[in-house]
C-alpha atoms as a PDB file:
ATOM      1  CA  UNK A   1       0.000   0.000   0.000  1.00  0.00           C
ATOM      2  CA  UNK A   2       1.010   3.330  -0.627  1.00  0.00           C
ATOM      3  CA  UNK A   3       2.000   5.228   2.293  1.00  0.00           C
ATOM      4  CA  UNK A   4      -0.776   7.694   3.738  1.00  0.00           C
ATOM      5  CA  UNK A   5      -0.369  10.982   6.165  1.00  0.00           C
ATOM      6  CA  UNK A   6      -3.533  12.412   6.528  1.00  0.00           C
ATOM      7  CA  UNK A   7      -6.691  10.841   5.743  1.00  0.00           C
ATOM      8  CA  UNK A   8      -9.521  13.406   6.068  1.00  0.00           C
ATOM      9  CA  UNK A   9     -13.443  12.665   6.697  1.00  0.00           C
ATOM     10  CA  UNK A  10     -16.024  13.783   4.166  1.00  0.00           C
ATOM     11  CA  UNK A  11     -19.647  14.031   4.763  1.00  0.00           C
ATOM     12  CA  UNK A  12     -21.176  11.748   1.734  1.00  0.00           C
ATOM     13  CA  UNK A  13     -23.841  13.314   1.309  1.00  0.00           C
ATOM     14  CA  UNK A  14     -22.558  16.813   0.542  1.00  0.00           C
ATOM     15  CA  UNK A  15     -21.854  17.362  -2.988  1.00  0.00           C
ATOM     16  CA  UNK A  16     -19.985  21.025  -1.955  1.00  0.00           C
ATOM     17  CA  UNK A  17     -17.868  18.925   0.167  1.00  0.00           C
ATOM     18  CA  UNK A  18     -16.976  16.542  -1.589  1.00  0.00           C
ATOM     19  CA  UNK A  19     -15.600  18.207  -4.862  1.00  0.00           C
ATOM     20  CA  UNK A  20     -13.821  20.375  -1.882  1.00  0.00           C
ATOM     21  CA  UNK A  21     -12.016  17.255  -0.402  1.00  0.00           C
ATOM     22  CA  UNK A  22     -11.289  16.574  -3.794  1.00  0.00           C
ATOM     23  CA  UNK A  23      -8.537  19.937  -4.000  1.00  0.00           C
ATOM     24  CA  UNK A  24      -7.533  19.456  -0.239  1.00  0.00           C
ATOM     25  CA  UNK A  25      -3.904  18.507   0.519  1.00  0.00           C
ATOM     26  CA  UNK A  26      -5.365  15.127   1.898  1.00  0.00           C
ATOM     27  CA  UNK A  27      -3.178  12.409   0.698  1.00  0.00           C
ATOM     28  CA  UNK A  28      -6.625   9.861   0.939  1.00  0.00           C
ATOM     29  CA  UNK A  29     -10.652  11.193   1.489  1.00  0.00           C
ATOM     30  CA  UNK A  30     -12.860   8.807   4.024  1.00  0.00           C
ATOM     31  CA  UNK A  31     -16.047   9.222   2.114  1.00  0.00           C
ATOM     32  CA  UNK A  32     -18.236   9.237   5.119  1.00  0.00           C
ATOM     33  CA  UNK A  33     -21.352   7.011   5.225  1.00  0.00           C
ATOM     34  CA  UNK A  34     -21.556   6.697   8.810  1.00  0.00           C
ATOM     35  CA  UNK A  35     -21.746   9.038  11.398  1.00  0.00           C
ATOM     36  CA  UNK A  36     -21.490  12.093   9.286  1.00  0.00           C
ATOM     37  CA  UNK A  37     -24.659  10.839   7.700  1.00  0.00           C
ATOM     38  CA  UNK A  38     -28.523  10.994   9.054  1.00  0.00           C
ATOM     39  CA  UNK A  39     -30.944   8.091   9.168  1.00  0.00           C
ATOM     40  CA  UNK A  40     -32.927   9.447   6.375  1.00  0.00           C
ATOM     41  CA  UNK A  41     -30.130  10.873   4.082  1.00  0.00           C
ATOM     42  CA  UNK A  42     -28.344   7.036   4.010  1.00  0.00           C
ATOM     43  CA  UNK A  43     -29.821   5.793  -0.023  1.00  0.00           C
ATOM     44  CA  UNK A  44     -28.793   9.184  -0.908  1.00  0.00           C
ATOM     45  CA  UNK A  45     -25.098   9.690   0.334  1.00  0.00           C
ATOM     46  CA  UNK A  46     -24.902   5.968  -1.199  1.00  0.00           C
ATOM     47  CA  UNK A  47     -25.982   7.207  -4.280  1.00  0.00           C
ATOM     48  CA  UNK A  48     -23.541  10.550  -4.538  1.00  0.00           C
ATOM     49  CA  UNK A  49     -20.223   8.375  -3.203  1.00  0.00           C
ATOM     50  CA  UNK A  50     -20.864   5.785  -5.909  1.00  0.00           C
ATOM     51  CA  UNK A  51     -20.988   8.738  -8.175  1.00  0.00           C
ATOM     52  CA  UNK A  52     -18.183  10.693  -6.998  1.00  0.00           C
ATOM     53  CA  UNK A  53     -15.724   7.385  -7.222  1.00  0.00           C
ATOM     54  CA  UNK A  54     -17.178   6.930 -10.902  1.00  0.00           C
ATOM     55  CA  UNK A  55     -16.327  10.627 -11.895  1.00  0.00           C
ATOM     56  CA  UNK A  56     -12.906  10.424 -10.055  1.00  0.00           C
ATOM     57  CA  UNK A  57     -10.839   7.552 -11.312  1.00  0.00           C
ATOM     58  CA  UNK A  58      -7.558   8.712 -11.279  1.00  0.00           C
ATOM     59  CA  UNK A  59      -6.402   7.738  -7.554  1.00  0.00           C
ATOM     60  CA  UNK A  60      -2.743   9.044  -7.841  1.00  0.00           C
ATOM     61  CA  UNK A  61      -2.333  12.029  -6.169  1.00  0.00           C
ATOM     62  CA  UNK A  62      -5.354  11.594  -4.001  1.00  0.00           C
ATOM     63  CA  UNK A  63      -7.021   7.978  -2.779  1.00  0.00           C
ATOM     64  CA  UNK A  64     -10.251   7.649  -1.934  1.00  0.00           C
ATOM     65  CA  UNK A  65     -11.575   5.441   0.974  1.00  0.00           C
ATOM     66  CA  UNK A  66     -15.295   4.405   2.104  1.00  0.00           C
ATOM     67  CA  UNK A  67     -16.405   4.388   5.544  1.00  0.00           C
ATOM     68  CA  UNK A  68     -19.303   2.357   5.744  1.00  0.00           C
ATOM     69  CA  UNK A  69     -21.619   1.871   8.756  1.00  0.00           C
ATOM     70  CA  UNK A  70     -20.926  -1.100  11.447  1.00  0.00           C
ATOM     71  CA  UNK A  71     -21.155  -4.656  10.234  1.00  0.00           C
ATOM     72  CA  UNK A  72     -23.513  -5.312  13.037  1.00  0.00           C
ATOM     73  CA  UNK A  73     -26.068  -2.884  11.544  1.00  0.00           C
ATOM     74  CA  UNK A  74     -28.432  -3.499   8.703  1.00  0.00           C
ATOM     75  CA  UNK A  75     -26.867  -0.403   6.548  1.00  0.00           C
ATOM     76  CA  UNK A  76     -23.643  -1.888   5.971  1.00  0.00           C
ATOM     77  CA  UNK A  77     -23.978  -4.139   3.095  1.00  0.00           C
ATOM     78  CA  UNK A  78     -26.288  -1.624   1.391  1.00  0.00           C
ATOM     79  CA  UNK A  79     -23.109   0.553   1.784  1.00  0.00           C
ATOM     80  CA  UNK A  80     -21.144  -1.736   0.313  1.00  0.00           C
ATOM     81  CA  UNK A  81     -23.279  -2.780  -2.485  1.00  0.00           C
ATOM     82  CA  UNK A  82     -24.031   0.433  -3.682  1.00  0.00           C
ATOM     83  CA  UNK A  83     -20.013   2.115  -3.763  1.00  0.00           C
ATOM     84  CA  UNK A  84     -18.387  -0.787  -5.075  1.00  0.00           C
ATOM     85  CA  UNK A  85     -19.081  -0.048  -8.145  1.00  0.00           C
ATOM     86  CA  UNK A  86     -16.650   3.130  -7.947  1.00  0.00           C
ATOM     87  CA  UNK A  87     -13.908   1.041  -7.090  1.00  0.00           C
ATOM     88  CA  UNK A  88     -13.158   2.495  -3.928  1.00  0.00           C
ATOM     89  CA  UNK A  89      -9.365   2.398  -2.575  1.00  0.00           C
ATOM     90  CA  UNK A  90     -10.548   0.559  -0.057  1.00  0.00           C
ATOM     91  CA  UNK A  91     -12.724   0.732   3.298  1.00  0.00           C
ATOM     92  CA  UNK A  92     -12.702   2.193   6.473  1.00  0.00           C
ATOM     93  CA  UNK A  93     -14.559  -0.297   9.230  1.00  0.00           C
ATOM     94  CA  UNK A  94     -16.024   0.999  11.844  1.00  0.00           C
ATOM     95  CA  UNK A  95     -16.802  -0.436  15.097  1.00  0.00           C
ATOM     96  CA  UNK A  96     -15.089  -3.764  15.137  1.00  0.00           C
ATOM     97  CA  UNK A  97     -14.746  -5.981  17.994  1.00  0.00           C
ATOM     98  CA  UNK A  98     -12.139  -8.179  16.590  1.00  0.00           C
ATOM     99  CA  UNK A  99     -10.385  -9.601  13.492  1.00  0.00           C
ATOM    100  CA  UNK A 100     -12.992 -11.852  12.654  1.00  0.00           C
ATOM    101  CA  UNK A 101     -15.068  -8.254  11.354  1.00  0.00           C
ATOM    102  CA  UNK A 102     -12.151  -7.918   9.225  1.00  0.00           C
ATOM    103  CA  UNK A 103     -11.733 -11.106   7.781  1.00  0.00           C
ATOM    104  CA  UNK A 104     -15.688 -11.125   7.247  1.00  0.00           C
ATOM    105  CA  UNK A 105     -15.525  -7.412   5.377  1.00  0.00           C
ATOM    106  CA  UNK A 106     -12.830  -9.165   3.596  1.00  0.00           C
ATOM    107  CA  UNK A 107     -14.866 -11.892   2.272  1.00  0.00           C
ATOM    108  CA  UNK A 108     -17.843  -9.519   1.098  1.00  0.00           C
ATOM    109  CA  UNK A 109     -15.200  -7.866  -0.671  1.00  0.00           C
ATOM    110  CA  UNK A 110     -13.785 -10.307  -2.518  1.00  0.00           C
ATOM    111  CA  UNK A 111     -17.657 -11.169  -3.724  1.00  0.00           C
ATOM    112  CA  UNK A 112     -18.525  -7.635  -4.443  1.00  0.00           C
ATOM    113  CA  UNK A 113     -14.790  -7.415  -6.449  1.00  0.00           C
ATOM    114  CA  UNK A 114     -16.020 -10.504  -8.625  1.00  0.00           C
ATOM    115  CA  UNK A 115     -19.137  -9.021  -9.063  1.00  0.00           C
ATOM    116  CA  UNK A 116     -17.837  -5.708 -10.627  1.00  0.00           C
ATOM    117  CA  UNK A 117     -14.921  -7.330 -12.424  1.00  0.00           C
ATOM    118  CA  UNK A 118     -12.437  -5.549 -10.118  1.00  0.00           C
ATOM    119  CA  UNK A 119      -9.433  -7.179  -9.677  1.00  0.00           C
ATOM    120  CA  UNK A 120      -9.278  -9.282  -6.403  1.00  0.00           C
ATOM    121  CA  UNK A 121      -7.772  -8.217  -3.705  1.00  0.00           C
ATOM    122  CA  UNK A 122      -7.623  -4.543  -4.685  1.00  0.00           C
ATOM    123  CA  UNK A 123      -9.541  -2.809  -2.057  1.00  0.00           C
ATOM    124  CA  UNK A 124      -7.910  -2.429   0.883  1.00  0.00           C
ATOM    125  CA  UNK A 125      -9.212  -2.076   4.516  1.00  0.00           C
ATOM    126  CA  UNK A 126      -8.542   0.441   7.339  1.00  0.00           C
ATOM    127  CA  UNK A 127      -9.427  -0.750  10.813  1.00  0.00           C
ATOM    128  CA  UNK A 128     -10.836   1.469  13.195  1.00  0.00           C
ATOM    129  CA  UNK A 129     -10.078  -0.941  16.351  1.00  0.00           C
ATOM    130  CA  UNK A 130     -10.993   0.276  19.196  1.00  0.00           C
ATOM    131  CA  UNK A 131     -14.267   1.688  19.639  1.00  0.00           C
ATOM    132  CA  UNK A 132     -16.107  -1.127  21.144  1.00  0.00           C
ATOM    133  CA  UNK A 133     -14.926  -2.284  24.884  1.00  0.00           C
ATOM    134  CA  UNK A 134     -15.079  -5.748  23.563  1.00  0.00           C
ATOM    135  CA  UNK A 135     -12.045  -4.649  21.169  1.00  0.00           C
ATOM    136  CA  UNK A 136      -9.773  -4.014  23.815  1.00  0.00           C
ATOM    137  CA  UNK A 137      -9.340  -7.938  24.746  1.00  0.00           C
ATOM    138  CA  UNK A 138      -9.213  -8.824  21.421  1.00  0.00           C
ATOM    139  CA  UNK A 139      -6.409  -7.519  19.668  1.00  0.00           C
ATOM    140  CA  UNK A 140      -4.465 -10.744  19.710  1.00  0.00           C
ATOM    141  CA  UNK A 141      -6.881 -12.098  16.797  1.00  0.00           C
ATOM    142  CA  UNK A 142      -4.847  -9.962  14.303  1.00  0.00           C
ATOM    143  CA  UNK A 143      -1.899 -11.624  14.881  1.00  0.00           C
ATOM    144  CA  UNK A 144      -3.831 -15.580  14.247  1.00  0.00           C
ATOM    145  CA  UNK A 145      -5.502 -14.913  11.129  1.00  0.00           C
ATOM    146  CA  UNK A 146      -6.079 -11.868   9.529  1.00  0.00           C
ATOM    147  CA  UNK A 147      -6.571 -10.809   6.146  1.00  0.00           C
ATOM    148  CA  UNK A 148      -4.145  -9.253   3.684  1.00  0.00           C
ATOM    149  CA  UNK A 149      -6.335  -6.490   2.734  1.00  0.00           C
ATOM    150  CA  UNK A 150      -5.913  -4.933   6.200  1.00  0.00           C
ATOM    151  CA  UNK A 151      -3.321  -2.521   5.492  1.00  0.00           C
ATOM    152  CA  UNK A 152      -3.812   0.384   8.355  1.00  0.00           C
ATOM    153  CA  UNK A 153      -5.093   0.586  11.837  1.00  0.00           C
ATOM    154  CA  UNK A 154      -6.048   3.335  14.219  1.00  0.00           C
ATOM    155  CA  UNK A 155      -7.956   3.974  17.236  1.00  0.00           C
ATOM    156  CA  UNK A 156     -10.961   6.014  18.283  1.00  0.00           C
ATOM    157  CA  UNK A 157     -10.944   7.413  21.691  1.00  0.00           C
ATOM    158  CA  UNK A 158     -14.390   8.919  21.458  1.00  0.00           C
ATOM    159  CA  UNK A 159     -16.741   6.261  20.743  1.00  0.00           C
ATOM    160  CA  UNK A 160     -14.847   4.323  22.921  1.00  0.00           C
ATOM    161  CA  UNK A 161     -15.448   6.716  25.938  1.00  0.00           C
ATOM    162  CA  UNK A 162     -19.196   6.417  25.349  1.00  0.00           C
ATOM    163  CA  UNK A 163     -18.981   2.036  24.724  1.00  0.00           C
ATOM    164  CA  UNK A 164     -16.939   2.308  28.215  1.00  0.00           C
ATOM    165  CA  UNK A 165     -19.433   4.697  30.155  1.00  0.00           C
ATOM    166  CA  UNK A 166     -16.778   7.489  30.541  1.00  0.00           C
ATOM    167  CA  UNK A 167     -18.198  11.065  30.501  1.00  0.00           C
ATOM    168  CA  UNK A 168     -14.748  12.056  28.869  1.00  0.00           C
ATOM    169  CA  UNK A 169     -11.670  10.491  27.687  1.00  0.00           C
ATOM    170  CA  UNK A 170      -9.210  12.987  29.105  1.00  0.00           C
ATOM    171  CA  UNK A 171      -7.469  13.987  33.106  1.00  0.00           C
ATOM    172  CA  UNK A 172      -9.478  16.858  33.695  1.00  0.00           C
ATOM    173  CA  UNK A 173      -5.971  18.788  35.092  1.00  0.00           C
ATOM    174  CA  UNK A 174      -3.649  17.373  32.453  1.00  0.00           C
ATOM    175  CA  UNK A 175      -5.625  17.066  29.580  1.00  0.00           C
ATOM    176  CA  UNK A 176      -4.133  13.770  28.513  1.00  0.00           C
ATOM    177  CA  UNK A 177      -5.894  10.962  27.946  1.00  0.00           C
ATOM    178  CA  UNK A 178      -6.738   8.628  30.762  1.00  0.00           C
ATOM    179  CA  UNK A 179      -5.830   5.076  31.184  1.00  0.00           C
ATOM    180  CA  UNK A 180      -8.186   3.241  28.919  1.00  0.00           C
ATOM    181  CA  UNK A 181      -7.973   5.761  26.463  1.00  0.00           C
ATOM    182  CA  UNK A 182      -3.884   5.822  26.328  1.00  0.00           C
ATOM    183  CA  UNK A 183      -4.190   1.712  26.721  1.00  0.00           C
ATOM    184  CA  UNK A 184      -5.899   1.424  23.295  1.00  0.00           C
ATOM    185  CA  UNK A 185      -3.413   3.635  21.604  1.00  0.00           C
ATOM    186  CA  UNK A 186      -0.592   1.252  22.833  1.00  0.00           C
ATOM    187  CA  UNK A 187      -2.447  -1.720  21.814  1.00  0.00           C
ATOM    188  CA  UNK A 188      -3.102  -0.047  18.421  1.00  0.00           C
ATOM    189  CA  UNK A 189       0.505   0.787  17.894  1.00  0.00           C
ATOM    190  CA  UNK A 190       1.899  -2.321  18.789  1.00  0.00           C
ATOM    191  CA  UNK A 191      -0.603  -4.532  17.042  1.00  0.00           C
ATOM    192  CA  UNK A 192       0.073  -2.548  13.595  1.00  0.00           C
ATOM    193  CA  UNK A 193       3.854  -3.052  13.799  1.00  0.00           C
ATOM    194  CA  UNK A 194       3.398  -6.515  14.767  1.00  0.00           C
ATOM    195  CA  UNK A 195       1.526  -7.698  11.958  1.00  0.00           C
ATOM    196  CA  UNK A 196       3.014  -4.625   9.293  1.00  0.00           C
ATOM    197  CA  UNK A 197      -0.107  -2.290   8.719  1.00  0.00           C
ATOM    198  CA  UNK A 198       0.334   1.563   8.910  1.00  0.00           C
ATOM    199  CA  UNK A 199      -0.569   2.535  12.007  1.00  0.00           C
ATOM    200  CA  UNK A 200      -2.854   5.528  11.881  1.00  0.00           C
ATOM    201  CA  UNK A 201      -2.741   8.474  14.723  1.00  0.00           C
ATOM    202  CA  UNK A 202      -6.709   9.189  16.124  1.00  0.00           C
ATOM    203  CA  UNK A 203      -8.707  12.439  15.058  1.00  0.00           C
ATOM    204  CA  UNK A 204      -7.703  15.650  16.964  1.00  0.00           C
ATOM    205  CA  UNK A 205     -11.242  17.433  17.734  1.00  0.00           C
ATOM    206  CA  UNK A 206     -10.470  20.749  18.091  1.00  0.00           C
ATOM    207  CA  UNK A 207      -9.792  21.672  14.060  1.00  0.00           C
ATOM    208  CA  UNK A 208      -9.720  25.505  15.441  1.00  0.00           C
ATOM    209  CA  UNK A 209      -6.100  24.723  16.991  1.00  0.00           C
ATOM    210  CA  UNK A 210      -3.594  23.616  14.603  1.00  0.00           C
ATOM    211  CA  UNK A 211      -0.653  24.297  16.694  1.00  0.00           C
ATOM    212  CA  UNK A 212      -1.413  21.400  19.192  1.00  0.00           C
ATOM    213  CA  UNK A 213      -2.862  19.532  16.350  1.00  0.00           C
ATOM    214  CA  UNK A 214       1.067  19.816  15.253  1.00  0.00           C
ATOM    215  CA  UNK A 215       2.183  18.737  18.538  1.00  0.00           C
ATOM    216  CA  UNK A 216      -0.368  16.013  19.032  1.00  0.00           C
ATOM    217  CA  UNK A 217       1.117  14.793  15.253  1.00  0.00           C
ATOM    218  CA  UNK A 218       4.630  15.115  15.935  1.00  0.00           C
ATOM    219  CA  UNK A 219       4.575  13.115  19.237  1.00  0.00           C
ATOM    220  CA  UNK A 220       2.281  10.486  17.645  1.00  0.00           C
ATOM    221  CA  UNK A 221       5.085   9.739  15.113  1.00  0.00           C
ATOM    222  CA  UNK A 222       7.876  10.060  17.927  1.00  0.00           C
ATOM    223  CA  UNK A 223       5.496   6.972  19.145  1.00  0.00           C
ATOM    224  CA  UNK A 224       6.076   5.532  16.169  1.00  0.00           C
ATOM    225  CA  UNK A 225       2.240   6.300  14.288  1.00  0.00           C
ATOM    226  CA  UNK A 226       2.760   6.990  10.433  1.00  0.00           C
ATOM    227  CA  UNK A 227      -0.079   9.384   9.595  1.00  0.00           C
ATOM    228  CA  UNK A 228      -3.628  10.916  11.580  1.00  0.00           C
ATOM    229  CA  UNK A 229      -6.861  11.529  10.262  1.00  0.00           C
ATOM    230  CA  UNK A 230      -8.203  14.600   9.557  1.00  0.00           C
ATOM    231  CA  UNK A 231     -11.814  16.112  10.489  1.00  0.00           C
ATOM    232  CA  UNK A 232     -11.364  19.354   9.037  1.00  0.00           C
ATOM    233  CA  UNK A 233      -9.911  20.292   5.527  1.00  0.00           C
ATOM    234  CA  UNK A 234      -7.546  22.691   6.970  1.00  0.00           C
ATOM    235  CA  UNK A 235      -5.887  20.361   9.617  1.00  0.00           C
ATOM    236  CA  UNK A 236      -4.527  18.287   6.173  1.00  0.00           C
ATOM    237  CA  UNK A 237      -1.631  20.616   5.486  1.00  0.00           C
ATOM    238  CA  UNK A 238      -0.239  20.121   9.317  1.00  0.00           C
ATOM    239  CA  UNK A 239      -0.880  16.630   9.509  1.00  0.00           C
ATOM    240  CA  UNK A 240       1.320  16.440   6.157  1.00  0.00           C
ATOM    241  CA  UNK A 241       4.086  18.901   7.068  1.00  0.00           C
ATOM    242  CA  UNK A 242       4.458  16.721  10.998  1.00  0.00           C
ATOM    243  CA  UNK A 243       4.383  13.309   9.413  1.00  0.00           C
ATOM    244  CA  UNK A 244       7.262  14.772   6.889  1.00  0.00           C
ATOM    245  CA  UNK A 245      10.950  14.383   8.198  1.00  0.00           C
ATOM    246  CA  UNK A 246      12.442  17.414   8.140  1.00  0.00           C
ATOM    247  CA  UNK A 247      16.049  18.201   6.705  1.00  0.00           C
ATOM    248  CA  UNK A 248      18.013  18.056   9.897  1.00  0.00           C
ATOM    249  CA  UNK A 249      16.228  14.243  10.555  1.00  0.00           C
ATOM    250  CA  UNK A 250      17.316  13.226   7.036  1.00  0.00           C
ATOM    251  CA  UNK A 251      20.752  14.092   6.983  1.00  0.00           C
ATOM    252  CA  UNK A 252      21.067  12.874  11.224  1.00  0.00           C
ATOM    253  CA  UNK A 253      19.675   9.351   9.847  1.00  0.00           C
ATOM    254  CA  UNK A 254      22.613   8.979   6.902  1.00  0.00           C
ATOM    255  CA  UNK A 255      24.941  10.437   9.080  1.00  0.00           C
ATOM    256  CA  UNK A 256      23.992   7.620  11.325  1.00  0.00           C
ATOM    257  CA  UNK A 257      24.439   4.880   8.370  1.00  0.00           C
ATOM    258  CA  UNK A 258      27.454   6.758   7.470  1.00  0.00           C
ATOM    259  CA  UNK A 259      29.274   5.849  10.753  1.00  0.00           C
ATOM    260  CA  UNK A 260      28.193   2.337  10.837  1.00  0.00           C
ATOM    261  CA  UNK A 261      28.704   1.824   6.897  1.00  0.00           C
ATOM    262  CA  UNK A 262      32.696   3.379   7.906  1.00  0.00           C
ATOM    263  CA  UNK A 263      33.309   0.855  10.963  1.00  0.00           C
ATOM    264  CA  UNK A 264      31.873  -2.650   9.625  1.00  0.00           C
ATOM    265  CA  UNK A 265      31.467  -5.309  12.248  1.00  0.00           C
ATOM    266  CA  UNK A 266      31.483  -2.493  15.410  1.00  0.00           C
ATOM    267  CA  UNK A 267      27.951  -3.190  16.750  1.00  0.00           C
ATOM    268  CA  UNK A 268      28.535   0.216  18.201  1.00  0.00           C
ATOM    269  CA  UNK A 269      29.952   4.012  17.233  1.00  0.00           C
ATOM    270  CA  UNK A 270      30.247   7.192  18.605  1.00  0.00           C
ATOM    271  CA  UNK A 271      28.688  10.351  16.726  1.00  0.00           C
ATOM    272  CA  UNK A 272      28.713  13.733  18.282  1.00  0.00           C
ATOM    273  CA  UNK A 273      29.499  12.478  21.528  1.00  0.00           C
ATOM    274  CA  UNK A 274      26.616   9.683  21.580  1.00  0.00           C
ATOM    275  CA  UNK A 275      27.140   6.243  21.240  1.00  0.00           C
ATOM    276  CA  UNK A 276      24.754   4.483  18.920  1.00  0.00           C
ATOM    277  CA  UNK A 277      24.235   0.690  18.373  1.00  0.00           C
ATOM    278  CA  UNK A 278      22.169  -1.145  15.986  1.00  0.00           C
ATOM    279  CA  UNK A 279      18.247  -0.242  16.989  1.00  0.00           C
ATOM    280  CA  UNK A 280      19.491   3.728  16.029  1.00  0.00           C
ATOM    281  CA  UNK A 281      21.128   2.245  12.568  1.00  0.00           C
ATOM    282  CA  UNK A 282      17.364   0.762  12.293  1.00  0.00           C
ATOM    283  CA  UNK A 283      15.717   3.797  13.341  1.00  0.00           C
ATOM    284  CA  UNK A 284      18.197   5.871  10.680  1.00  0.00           C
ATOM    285  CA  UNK A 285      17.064   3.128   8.079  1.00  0.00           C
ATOM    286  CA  UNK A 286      13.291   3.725   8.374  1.00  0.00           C
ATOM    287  CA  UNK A 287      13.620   7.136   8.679  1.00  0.00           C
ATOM    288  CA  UNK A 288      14.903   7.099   5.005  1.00  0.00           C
ATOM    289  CA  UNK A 289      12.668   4.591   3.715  1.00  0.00           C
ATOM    290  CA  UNK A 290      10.069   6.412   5.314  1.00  0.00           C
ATOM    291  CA  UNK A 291      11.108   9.761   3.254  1.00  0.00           C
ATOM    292  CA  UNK A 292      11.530   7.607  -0.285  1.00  0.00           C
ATOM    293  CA  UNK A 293       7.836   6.727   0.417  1.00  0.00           C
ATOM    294  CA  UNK A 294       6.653  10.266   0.842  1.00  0.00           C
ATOM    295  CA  UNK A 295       8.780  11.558  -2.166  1.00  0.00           C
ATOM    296  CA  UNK A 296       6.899   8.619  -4.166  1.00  0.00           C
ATOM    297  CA  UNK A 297       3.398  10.115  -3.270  1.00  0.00           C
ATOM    298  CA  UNK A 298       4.191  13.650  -4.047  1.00  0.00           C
ATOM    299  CA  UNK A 299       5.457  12.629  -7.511  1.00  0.00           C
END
């Protein structure tokens, strides 16, 4: 999969949106069919998403995802049924309790691929995994069985607050998240890199204040998250520029090969009064793949 740092949400049933998203800095749109998306408005946001994929086939600069509602509900196969026929990137899944949601979006997939004359195995699936309190004590299914389409993960802290009871999700002196909340990021995190999905950084609510959006971002990928999605068109551009290594990052990390590439069979060097062994060569390593990626997607 092509690497993604920001994935922004876009009511589908808002044509003005839409061809908006569509000129945002967003390297992927979440078509929204879910929460973003009333009761009585469902047939026609189906309707306009199918249309929008249709009139939008050139994915390069730009995917474009589908979140559909919860398989547990009797709208999500409608959902799926109806935007397949665009060809969607792939699609965002809401809800889930455990891998075997996945694996079962997987399988409707690879009917609804057949049945369109898509090529199998083409649309891809982002997890949202944690906003059910069932999910919690289920992560370890992703590392028995899971499907290859799976190819990001993230976490939602706010329908997770309401599936747990809380009243909010954050210390009210602190203002970082509690316990539960900073539990299912870890579990997130460490789940992605275990099985090799992109792990995706939660939604920042407060679109008004892009400077600790920024902050949020950068500390997410200290943590080791590769991307966050976006709930307002202008939080795009930061989420970009703090998932982005800057120069001083690029030319630390071949420094860093530098010295080891010099002094073959030291398992550790000094460099400016440090002394580095072999997890910084590997950090220094994906640093550089991770820019290689990013100068592929901005071709």
């Amino acid at each position: 999969m092509t690497l993604i740092r920001s994935w922004l949400f876009v009511p589908g049933d808002s044509e003005k949106k839409l061809e908006k998203g569509r000129g945002n800095s967003a390297d992927a749109l979440i078509l929204d069919l879910e929460d973003a998306v009333s009761d009585d408005r469902q047939e026609i946001a189906r309707e306009m998403v199918c249309a929008f994929l249709k009139t939008n086939p050139d994915r390069r600069r730009q995917k474009l995802w589908v979140r559909i509602n919860p398989l547990d509900t009797d709208l999500s196969l409608p959902d799926l049924t109806a935007v397949m026929a665009g060809a969607p990137d792939g699609i965002v899944l809401p809800k889930v309790y455990s891998a075997e949601d996945v694996n079962t979006l997987a399988n409707y997939l690879s009917a609804l691929e057949t049945r369109e004359n898509l090529k199998l195995g083409s649309t891809k699936i982002l997890s949202v995994a944690t906003e059910t309190a069932a999910s919690l004590l289920t992560f370890h299914t992703y590392l028995e069985n899971i499907s290859d389409r799976l190819v990001a993960m993230t976490w939602g802290a706010e329908d997770l607050a309401a599936a747990l009871g809380a009243s909010d999700n954050r210390h009210p002196v602190s203002g970082e998240y509690d316990d539960p909340f900073l539990m299912a990021k870890s579990l997130c995190l460490s789940t992605a890199r275990a099985i090799d999905v992109q792990p995706v950084g939660v939604v920042f609510v407060n679109f008004r204040d892009l400077e600790t959006l920024e902050k949020d971002c950068l500390r997410d990928r200290r943590s080791g998250f590769v991307g966050k999605i976006a709930i307002h068109p202008a939080q795009s551009e930061v989420i970009n520029r703090a998932f982005t290594p800057s120069e001083e990052e690029i030319a630390h990390a071949r420094r860093v090969i530098d010295v080891f590439e010099k002094n073959p069979g030291l398992g550790t060097v000094g460099l400016d009064g440090m002394m580095l062994d072999m997890p910084h060569l590997k950090q220094a390593r994906n640093l550089l793949d991770l820019m290689a990626q990013i100068e592929a997607l901005e071709q």
